[in-house]
Each structure stands twice: as structure tokens, then as C-alpha cells.
PDB file of N, CA and C in Angstrom:
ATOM      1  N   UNK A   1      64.019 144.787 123.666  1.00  0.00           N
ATOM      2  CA  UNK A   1      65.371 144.409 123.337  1.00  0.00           C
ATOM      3  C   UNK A   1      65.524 142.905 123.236  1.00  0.00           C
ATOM      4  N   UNK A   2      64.874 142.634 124.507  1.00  0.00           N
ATOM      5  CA  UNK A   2      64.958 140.837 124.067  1.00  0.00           C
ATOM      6  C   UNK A   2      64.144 140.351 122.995  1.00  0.00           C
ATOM      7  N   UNK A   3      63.345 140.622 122.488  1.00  0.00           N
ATOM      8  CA  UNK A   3      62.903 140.330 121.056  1.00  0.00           C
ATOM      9  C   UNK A   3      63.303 140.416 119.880  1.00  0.00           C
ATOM     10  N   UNK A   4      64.046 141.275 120.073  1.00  0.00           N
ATOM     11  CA  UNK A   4      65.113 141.631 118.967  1.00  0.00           C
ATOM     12  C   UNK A   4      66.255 140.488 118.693  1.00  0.00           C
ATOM     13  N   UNK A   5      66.384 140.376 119.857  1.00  0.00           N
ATOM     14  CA  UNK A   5      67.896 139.535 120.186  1.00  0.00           C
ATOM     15  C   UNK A   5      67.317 138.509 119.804  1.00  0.00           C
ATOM     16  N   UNK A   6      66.113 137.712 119.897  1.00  0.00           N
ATOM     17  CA  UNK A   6      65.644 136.358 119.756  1.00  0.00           C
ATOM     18  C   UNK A   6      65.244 136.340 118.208  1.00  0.00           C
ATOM     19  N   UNK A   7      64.589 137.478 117.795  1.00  0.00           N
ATOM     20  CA  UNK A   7      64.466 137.695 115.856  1.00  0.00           C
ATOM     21  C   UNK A   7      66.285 137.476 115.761  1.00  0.00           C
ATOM     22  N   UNK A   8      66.844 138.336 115.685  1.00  0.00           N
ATOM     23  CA  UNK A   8      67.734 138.071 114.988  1.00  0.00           C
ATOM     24  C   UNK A   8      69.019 136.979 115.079  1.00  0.00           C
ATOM     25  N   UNK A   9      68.473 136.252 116.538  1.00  0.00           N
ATOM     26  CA  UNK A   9      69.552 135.202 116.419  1.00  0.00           C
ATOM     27  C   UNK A   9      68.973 133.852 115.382  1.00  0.00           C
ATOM     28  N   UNK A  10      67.677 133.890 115.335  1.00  0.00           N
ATOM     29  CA  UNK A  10      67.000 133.254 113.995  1.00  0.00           C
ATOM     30  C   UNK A  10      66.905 133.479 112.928  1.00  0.00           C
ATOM     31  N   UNK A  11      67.403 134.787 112.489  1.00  0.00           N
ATOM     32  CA  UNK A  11      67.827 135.243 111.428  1.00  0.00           C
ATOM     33  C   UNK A  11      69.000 135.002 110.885  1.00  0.00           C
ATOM     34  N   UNK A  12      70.058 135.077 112.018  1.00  0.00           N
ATOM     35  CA  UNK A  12      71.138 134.571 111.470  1.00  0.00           C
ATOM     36  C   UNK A  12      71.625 133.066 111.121  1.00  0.00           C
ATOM     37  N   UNK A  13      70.682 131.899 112.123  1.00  0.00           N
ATOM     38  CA  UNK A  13      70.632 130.935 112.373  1.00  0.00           C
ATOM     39  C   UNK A  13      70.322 130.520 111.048  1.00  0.00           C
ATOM     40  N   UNK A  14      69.280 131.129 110.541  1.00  0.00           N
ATOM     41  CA  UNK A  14      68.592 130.580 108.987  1.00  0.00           C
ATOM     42  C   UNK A  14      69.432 131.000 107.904  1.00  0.00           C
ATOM     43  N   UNK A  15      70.229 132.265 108.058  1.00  0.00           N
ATOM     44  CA  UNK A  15      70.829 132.967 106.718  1.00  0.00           C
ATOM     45  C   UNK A  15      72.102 131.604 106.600  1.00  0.00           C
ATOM     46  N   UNK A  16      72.606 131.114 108.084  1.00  0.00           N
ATOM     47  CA  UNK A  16      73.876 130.626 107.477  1.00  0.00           C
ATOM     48  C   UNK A  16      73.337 128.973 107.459  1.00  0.00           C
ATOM     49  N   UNK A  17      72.526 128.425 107.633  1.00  0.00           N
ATOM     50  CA  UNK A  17      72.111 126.976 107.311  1.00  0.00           C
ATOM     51  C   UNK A  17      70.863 126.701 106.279  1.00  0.00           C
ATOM     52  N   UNK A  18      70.490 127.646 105.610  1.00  0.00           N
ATOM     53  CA  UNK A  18      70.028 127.177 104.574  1.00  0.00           C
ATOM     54  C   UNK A  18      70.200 126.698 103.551  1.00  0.00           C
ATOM     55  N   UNK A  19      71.438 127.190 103.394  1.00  0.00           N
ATOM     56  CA  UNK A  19      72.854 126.473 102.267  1.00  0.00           C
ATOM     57  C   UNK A  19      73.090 125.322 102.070  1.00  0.00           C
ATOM     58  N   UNK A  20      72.961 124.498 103.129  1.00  0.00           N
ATOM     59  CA  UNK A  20      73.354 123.102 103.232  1.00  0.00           C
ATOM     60  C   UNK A  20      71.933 122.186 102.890  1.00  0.00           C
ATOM     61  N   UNK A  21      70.538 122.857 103.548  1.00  0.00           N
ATOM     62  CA  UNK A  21      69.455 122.348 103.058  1.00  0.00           C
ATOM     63  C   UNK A  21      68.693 122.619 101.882  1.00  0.00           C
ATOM     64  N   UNK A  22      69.411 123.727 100.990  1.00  0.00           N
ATOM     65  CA  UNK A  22      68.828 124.159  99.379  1.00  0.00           C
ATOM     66  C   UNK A  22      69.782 123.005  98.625  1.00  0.00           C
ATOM     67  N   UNK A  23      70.712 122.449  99.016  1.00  0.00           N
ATOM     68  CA  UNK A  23      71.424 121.392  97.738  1.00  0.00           C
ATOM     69  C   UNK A  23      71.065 120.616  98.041  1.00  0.00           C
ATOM     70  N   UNK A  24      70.978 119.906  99.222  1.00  0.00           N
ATOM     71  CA  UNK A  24      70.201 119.031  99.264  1.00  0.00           C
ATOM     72  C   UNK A  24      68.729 118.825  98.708  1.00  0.00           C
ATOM     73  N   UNK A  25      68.051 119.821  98.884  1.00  0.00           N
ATOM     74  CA  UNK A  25      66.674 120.000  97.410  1.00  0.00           C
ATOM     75  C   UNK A  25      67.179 120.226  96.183  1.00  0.00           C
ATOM     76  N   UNK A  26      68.215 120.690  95.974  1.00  0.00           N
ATOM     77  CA  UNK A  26      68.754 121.083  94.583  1.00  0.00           C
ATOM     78  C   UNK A  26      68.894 119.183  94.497  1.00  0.00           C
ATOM     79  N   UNK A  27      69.817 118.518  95.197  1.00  0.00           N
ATOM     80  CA  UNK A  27      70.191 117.318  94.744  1.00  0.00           C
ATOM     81  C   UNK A  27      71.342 117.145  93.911  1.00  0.00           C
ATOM     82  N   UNK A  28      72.488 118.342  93.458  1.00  0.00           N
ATOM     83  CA  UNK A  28      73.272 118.315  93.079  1.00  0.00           C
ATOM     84  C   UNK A  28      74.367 119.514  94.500  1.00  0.00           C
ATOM     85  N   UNK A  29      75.563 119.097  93.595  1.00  0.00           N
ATOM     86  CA  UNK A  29      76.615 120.153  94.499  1.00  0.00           C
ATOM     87  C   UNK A  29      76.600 120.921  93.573  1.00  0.00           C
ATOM     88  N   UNK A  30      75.740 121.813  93.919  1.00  0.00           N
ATOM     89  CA  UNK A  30      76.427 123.117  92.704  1.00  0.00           C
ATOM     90  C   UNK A  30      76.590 124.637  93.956  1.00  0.00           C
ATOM     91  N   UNK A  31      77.934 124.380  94.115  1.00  0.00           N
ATOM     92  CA  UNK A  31      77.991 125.678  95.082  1.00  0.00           C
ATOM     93  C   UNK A  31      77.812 126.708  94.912  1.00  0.00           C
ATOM     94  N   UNK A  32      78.209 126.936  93.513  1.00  0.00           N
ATOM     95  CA  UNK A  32      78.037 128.446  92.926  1.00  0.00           C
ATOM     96  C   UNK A  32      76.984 129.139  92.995  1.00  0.00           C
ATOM     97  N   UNK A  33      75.698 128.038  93.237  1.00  0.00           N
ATOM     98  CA  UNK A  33      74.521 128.556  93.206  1.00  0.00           C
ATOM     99  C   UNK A  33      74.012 129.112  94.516  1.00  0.00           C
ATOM    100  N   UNK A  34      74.678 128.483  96.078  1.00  0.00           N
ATOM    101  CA  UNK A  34      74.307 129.422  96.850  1.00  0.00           C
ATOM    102  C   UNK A  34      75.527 130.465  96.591  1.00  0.00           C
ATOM    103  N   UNK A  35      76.546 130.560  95.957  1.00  0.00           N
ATOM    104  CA  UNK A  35      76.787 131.822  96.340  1.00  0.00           C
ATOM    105  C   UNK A  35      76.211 132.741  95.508  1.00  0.00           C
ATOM    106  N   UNK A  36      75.518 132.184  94.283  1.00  0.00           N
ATOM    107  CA  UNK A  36      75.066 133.417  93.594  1.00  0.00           C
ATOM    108  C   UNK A  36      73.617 134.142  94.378  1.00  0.00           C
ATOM    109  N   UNK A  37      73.103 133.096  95.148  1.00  0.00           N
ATOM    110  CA  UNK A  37      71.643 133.202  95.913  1.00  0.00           C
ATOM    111  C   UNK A  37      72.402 134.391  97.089  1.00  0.00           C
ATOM    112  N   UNK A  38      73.724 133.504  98.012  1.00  0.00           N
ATOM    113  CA  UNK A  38      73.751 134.751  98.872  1.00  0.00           C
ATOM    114  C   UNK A  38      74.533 136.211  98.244  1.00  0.00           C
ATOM    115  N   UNK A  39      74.610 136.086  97.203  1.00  0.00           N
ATOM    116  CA  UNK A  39      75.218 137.862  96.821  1.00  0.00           C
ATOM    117  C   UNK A  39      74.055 138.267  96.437  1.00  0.00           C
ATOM    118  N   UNK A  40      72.919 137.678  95.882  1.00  0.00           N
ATOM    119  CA  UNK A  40      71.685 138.963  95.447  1.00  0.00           C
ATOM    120  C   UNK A  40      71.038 139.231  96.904  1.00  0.00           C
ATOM    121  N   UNK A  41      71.348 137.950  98.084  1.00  0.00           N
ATOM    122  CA  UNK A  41      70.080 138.089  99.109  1.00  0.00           C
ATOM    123  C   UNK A  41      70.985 139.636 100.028  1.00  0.00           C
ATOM    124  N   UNK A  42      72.595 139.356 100.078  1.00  0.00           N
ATOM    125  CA  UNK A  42      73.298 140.735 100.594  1.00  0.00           C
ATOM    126  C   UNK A  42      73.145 141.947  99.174  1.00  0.00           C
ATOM    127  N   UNK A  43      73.284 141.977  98.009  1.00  0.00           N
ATOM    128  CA  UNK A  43      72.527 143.137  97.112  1.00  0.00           C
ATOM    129  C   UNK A  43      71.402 143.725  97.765  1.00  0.00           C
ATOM    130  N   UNK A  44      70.757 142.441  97.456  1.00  0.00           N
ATOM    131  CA  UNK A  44      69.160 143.500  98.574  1.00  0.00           C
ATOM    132  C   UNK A  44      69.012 144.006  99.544  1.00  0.00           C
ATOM    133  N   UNK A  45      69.667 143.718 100.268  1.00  0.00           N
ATOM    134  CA  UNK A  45      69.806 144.313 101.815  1.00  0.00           C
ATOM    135  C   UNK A  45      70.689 145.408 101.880  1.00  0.00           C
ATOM    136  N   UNK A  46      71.569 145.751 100.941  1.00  0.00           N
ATOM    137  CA  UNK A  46      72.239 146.970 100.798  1.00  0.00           C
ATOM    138  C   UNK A  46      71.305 147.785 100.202  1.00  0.00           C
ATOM    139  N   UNK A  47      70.525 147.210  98.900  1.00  0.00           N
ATOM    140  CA  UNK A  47      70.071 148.451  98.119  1.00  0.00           C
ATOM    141  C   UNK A  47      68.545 148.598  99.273  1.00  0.00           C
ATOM    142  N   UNK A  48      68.358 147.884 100.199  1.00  0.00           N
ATOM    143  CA  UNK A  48      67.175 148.381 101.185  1.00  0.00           C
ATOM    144  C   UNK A  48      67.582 149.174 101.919  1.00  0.00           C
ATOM    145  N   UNK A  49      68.906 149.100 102.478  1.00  0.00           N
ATOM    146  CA  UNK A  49      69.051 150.329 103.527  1.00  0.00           C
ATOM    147  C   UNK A  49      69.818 151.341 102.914  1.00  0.00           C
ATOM    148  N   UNK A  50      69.827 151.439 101.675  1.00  0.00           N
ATOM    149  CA  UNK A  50      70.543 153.011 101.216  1.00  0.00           C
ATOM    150  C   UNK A  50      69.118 153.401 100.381  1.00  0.00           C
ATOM    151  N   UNK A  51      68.188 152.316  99.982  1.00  0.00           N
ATOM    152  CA  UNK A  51      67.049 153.481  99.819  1.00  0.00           C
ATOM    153  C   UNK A  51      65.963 154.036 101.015  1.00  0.00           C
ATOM    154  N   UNK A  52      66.616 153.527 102.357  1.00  0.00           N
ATOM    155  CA  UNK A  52      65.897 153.608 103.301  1.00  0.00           C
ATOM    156  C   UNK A  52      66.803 155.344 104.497  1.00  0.00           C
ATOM    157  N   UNK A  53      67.505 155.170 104.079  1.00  0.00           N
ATOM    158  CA  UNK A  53      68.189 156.903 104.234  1.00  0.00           C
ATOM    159  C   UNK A  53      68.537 157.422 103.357  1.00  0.00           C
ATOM    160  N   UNK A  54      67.977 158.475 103.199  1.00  0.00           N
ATOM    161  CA  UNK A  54      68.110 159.364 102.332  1.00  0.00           C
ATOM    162  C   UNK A  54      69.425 159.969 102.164  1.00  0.00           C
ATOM    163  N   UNK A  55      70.277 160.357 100.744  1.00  0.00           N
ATOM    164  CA  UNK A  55      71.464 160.770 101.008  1.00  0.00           C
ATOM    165  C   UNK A  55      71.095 162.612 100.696  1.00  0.00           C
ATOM    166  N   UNK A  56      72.306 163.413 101.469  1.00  0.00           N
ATOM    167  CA  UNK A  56      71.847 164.205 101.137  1.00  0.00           C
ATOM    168  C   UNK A  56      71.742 165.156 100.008  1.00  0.00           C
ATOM    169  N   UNK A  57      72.576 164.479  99.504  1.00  0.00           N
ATOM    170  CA  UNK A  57      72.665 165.137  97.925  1.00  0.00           C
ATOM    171  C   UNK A  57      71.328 165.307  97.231  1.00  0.00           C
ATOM    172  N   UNK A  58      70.468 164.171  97.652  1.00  0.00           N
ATOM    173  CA  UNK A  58      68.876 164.293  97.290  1.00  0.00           C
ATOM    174  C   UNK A  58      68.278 164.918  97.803  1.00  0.00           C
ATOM    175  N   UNK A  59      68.616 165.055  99.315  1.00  0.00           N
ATOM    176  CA  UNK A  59      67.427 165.916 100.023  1.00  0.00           C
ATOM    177  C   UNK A  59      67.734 167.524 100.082  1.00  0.00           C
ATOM    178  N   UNK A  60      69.217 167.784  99.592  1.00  0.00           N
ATOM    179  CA  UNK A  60      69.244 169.040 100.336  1.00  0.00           C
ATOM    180  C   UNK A  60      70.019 169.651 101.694  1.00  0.00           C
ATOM    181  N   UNK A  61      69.578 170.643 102.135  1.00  0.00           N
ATOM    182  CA  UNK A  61      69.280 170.800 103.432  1.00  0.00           C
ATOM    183  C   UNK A  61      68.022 170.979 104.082  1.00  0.00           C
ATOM    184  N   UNK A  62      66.954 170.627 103.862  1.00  0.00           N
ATOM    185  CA  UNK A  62      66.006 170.500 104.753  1.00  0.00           C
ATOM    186  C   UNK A  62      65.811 169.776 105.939  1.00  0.00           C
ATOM    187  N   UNK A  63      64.557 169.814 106.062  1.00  0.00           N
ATOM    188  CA  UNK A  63      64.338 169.447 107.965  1.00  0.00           C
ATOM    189  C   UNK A  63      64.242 168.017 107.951  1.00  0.00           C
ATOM    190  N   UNK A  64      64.394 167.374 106.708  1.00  0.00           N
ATOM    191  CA  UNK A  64      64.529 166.051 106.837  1.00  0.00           C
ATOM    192  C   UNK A  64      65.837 165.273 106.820  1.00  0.00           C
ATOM    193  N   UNK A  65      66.484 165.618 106.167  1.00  0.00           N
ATOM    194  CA  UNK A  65      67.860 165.446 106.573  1.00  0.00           C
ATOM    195  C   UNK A  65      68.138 164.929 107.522  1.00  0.00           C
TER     196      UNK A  65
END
């Protein structure tokens, strides 16, 4: 459990301050661009955990379900 807690408080630590250090490599203010970076990086993470349970319309009723 405490490993968890220590991954993901660095996870979150990085998701919300990388923003400020990509324009600064960008070298311009272009905000739009992290927000277009953080809507595909939350896209992906949705379309990972809905292809990661199965709905059941696909499965059925079987024992996997």
C-alpha cells in the first residue's frame, strides 16, 4: 500500500508540473498546446481502462464477466 501511495503521489506530482516545464522547452506561450497534450494524455487513460474491463454486452454471460 505504501508503494502505491509513493507511485502515485509522483504521478500526480509530474501530471500537474510538467506544463510549466514543456513551454518553457517549447519557448513560446502557447497554452493550447498543453491543453491539447493533456486531453489526449486523459483520452488514453479512459480508452485504457474501458478496454481493460470488459463490457458486458461483449462478453455475454459467461464466467468472465
Amino acid at each position: 500500500m505504501f508503494a502505491s501511495l509513493v507511485s502515485m503521489s509522483f504521478m500526480i506530482f509530474g501530471f500537474y508540473s510538467w506544463q510549466r516545464y514543456f513551454l518553457d522547452l517549447l519557448g513560446r506561450n502557447l497554452v493550447w498546446v498543453d491543453g491539447v497534450i493533456s486531453a489526449l494524455v486523459g483520452l488514453s487513460l479512459i480508452v485504457a481502462t474501458r478496454s481493460s474491463h470488459p463490457s458486458p454486452a461483449w462478453c455475454g454471460r459467461g464466467p468472465d464477466c
